[in-house]
PDB file of N, CA and C in Angstrom:
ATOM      1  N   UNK A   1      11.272  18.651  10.733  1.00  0.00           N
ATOM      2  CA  UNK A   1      11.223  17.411   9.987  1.00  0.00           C
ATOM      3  C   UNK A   1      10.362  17.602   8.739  1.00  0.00           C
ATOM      4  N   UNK A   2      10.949  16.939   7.518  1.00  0.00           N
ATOM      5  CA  UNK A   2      10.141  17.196   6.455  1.00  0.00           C
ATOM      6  C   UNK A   2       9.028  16.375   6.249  1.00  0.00           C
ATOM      7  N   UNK A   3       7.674  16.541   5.852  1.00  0.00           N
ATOM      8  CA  UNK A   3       7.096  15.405   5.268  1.00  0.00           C
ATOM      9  C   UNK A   3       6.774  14.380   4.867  1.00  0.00           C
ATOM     10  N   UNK A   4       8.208  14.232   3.953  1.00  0.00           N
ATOM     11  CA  UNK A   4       8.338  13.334   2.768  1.00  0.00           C
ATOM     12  C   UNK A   4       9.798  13.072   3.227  1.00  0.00           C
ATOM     13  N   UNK A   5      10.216  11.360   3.324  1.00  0.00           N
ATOM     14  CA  UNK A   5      11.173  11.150   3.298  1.00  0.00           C
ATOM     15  C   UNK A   5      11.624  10.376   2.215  1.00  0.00           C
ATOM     16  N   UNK A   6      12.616  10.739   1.528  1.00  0.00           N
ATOM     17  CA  UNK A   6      13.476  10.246   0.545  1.00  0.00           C
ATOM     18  C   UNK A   6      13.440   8.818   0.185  1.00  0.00           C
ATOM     19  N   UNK A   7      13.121   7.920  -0.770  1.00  0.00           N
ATOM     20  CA  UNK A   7      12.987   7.142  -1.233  1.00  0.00           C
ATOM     21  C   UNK A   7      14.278   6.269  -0.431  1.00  0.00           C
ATOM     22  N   UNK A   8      15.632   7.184  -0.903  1.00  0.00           N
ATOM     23  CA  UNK A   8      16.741   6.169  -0.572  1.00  0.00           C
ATOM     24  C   UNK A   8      17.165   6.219   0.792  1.00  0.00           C
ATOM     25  N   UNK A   9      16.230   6.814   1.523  1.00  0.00           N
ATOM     26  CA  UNK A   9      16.108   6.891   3.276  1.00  0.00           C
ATOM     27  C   UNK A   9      15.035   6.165   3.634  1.00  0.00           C
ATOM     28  N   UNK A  10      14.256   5.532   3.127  1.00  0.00           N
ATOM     29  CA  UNK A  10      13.096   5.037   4.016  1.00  0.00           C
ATOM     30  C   UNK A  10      12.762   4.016   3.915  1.00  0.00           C
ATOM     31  N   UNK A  11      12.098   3.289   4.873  1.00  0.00           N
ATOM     32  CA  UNK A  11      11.532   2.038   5.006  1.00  0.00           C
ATOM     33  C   UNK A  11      10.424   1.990   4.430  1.00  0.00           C
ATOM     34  N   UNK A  12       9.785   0.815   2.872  1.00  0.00           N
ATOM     35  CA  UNK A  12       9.027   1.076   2.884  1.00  0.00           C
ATOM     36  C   UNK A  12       8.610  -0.351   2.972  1.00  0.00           C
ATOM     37  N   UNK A  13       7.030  -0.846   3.487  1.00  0.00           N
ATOM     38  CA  UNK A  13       6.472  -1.599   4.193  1.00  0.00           C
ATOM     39  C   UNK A  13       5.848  -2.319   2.776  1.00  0.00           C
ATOM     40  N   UNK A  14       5.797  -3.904   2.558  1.00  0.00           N
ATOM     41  CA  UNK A  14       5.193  -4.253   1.166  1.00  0.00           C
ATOM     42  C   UNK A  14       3.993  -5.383   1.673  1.00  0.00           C
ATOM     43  N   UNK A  15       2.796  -5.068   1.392  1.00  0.00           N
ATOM     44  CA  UNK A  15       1.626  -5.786   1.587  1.00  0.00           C
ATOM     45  C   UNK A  15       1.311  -6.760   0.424  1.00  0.00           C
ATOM     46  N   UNK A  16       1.828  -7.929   0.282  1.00  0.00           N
ATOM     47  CA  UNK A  16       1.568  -8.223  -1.050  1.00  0.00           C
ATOM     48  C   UNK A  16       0.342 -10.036  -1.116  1.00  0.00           C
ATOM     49  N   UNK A  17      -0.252  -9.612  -1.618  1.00  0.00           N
ATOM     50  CA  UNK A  17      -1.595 -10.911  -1.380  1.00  0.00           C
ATOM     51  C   UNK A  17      -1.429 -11.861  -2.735  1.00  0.00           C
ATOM     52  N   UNK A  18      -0.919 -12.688  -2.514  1.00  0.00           N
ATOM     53  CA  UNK A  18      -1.459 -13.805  -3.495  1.00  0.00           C
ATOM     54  C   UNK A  18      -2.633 -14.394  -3.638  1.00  0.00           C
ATOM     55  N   UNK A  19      -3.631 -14.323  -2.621  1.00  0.00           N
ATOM     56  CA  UNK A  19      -4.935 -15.061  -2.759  1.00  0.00           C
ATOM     57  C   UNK A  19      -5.719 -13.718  -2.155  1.00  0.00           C
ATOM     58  N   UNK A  20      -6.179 -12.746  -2.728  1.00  0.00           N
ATOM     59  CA  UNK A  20      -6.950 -12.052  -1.887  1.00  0.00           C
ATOM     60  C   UNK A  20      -7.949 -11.578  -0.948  1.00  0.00           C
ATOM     61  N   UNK A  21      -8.586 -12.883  -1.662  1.00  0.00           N
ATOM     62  CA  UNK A  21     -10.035 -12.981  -0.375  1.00  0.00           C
ATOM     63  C   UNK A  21      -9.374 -13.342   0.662  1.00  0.00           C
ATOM     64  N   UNK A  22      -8.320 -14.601   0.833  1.00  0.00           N
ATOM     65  CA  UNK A  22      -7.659 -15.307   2.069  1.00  0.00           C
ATOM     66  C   UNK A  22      -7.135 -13.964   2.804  1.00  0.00           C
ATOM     67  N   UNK A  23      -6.529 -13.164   2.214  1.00  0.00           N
ATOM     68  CA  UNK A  23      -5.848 -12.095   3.184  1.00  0.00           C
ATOM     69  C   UNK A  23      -6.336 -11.204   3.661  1.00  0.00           C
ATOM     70  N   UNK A  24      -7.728 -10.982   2.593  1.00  0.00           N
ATOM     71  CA  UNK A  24      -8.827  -9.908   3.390  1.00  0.00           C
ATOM     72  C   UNK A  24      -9.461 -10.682   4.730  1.00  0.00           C
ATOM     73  N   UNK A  25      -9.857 -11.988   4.774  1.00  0.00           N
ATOM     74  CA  UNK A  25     -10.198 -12.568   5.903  1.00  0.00           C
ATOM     75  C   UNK A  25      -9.392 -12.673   7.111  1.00  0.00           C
ATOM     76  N   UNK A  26      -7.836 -12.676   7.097  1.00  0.00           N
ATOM     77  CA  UNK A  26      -7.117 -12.807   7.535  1.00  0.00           C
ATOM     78  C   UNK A  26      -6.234 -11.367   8.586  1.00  0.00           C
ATOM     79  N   UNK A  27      -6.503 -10.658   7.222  1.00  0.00           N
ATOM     80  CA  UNK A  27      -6.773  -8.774   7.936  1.00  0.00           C
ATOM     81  C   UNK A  27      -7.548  -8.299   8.662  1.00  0.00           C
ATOM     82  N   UNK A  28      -8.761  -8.815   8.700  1.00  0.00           N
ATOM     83  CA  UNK A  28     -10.129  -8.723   8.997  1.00  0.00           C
ATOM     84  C   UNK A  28     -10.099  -9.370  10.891  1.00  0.00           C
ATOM     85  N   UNK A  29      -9.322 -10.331  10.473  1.00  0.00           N
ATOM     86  CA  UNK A  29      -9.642 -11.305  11.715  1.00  0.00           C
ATOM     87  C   UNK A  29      -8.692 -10.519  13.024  1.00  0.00           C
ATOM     88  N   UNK A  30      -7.315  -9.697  12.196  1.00  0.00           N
ATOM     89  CA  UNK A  30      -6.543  -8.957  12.857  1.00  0.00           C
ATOM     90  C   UNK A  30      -7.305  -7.171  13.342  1.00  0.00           C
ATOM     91  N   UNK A  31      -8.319  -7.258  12.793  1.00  0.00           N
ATOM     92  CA  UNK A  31      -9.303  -6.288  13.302  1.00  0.00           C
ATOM     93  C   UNK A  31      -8.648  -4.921  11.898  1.00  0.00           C
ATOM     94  N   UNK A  32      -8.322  -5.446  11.231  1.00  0.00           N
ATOM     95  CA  UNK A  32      -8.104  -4.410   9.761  1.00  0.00           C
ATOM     96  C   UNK A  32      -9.399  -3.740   9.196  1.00  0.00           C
ATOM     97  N   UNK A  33      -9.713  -2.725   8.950  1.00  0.00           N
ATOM     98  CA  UNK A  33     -10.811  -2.389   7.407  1.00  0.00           C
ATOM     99  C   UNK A  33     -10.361  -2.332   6.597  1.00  0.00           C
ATOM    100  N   UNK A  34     -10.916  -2.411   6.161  1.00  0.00           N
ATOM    101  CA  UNK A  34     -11.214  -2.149   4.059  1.00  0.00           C
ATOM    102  C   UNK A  34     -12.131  -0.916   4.050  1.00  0.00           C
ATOM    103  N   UNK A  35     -11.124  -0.112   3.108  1.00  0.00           N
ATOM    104  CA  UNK A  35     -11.677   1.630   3.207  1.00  0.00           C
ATOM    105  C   UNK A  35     -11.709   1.489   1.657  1.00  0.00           C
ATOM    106  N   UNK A  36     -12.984   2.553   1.179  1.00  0.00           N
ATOM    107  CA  UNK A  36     -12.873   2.401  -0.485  1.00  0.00           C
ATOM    108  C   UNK A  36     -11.937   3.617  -0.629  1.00  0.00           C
ATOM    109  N   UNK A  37     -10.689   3.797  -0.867  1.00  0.00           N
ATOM    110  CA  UNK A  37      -9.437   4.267  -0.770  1.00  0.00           C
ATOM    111  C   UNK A  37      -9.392   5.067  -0.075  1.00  0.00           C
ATOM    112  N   UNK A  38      -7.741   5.093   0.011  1.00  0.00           N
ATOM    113  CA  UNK A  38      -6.703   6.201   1.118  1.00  0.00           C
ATOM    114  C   UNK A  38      -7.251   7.688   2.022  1.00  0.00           C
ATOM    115  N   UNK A  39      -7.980   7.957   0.935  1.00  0.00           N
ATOM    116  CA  UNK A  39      -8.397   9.267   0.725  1.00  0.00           C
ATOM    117  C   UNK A  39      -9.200   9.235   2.126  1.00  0.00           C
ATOM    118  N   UNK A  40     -10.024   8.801   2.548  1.00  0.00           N
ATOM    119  CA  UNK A  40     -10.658   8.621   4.081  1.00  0.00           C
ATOM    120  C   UNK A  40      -9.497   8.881   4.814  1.00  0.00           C
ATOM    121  N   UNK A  41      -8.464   8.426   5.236  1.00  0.00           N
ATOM    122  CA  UNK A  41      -7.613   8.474   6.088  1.00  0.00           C
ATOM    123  C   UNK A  41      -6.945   9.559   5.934  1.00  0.00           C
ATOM    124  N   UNK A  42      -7.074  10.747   5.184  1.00  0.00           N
ATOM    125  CA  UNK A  42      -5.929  11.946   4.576  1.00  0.00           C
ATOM    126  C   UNK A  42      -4.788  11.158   4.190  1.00  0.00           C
ATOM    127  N   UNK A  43      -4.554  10.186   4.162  1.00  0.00           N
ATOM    128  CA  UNK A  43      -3.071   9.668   3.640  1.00  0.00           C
ATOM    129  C   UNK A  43      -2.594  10.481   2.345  1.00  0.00           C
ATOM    130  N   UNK A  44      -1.458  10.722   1.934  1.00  0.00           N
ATOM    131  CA  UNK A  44      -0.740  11.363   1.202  1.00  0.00           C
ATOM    132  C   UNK A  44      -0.625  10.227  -0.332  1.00  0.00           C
ATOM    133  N   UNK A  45      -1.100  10.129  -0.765  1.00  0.00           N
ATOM    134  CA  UNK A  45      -0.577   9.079  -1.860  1.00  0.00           C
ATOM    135  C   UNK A  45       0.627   9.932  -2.705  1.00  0.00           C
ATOM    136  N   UNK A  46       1.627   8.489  -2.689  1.00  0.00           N
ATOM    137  CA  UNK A  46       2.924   8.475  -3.008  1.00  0.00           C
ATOM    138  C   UNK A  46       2.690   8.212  -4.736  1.00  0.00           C
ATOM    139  N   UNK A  47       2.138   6.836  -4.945  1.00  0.00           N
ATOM    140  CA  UNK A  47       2.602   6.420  -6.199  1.00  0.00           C
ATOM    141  C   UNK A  47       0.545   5.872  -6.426  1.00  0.00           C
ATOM    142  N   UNK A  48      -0.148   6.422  -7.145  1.00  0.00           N
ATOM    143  CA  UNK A  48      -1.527   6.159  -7.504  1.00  0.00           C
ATOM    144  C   UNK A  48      -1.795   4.549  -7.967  1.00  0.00           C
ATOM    145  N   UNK A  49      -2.260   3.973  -7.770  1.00  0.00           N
ATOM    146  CA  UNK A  49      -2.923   2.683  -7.950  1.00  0.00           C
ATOM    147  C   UNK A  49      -2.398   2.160  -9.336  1.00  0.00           C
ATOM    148  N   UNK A  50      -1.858   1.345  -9.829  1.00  0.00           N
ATOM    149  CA  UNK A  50      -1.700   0.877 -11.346  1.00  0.00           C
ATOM    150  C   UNK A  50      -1.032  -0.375 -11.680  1.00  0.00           C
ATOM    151  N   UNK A  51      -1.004  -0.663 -12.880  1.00  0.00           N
ATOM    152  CA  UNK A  51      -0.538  -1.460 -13.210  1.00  0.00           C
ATOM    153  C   UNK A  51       1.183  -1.325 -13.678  1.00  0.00           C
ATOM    154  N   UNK A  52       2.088  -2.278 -12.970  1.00  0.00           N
ATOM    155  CA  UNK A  52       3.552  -1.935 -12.891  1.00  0.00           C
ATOM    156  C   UNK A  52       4.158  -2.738 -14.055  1.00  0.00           C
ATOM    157  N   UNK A  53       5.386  -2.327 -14.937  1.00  0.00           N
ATOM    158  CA  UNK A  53       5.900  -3.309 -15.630  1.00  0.00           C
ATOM    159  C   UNK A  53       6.325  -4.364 -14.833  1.00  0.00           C
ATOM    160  N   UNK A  54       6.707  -4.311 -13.390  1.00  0.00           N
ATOM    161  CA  UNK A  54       7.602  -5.232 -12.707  1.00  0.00           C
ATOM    162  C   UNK A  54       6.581  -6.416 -12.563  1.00  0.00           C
ATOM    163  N   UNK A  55       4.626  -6.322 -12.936  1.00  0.00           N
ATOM    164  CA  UNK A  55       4.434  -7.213 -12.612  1.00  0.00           C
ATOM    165  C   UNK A  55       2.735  -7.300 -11.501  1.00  0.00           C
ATOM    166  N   UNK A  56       3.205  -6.398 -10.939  1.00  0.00           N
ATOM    167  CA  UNK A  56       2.107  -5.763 -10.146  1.00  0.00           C
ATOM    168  C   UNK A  56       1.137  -4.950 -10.309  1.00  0.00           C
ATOM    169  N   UNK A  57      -0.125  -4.913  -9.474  1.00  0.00           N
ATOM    170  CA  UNK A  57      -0.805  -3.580  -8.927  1.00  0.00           C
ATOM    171  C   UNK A  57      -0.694  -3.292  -8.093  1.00  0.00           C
ATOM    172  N   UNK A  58      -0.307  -1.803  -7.947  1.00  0.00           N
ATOM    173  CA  UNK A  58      -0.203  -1.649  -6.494  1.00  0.00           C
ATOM    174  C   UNK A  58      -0.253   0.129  -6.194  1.00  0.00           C
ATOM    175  N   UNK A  59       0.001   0.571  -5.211  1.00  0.00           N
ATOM    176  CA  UNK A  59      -0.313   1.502  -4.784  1.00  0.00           C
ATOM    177  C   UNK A  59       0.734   1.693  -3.703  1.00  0.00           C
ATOM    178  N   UNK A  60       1.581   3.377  -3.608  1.00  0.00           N
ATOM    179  CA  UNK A  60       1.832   3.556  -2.409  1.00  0.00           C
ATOM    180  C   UNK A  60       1.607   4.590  -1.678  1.00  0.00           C
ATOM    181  N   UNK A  61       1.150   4.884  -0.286  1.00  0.00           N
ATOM    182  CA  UNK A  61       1.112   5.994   0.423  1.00  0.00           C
ATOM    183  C   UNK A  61       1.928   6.154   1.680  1.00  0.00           C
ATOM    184  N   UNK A  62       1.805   7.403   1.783  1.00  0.00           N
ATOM    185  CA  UNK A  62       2.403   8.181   3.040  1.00  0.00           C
ATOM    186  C   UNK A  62       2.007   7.499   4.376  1.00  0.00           C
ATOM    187  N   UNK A  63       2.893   7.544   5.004  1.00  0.00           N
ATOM    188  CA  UNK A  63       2.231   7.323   6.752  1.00  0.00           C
ATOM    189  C   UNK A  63       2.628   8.390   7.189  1.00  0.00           C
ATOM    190  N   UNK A  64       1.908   8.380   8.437  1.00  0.00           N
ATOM    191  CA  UNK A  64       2.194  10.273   9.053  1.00  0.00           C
ATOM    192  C   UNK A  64       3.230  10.458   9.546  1.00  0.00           C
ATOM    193  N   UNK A  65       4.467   9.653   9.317  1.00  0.00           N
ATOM    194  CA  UNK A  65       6.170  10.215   9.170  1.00  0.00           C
ATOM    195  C   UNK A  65       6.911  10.314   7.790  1.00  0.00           C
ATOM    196  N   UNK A  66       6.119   9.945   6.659  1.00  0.00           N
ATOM    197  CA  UNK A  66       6.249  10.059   5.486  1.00  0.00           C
ATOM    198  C   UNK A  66       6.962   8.846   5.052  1.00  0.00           C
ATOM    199  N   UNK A  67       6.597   7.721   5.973  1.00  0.00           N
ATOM    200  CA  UNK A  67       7.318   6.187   5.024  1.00  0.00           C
ATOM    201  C   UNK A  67       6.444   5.826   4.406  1.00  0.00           C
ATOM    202  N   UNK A  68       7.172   5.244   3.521  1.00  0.00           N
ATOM    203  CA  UNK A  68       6.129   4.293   2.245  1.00  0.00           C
ATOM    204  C   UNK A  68       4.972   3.390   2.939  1.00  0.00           C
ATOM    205  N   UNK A  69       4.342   3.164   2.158  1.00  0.00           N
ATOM    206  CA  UNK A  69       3.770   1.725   2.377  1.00  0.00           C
ATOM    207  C   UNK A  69       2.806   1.233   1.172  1.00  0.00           C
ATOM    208  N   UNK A  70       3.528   0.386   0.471  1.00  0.00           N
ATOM    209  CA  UNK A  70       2.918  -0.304  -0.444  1.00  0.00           C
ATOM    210  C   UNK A  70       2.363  -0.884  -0.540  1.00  0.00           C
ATOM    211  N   UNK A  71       0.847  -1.251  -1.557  1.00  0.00           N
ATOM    212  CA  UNK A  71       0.097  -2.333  -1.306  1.00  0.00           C
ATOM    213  C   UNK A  71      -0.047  -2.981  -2.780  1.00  0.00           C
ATOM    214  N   UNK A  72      -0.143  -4.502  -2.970  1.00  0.00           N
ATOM    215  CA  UNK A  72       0.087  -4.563  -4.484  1.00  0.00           C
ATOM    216  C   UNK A  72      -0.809  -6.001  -4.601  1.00  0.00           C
ATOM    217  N   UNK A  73      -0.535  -6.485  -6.106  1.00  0.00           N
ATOM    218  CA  UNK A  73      -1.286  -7.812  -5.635  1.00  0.00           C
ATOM    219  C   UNK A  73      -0.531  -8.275  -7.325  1.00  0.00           C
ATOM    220  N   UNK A  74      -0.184  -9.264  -7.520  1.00  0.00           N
ATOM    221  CA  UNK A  74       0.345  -9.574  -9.020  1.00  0.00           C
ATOM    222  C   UNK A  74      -0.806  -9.929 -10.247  1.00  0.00           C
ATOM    223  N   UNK A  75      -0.472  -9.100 -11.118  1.00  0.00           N
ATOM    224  CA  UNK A  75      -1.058  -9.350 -12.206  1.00  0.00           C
ATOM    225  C   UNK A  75      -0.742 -10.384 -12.534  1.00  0.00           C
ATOM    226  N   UNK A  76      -2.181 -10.842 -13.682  1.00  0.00           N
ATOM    227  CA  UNK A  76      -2.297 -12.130 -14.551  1.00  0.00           C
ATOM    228  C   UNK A  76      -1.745 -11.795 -15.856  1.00  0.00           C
ATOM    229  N   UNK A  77      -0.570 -13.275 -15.893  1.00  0.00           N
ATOM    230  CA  UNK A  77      -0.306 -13.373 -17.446  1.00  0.00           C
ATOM    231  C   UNK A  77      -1.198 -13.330 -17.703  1.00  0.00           C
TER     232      UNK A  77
END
């Protein structure tokens, strides 16, 4: 099995917060951390942290079968 699975093969998972403190509390309460990035976990980063034309910030990494998982939050007009 490879690594990395193909964009147009994979599931990728979208975390997206409109109010962010609410969802960090809300993650939190689901027994989540907050890691100061990926990099603690060896995760593979897919796509580096930034700002998207579509709108977003966001970030995606690897899970240890190589699906996405995106995390983003919408930029301000």
């Amino acid at each position: 099995m490879t690594p990395y699975v193909l964009s147009t093969e994979q599931l990728v998972v979208e975390v997206y917060a409109r109010d962010l403190q609410w969802s960090l509390e809300f993650y939190r309460a689901l027994g989540f951390e907050v890691l100061s990035a990926v990099q603690q976990l060896g995760a593979r980063v897919i796509k580096p942290i930034a700002d998207r034309y579509y709108g977003l910030r966001d970030f995606t990494i690897a899970d240890p079968d190589g699906f996405g998982l995106r995390f983003g939050t919408r930029l301000t007009p």
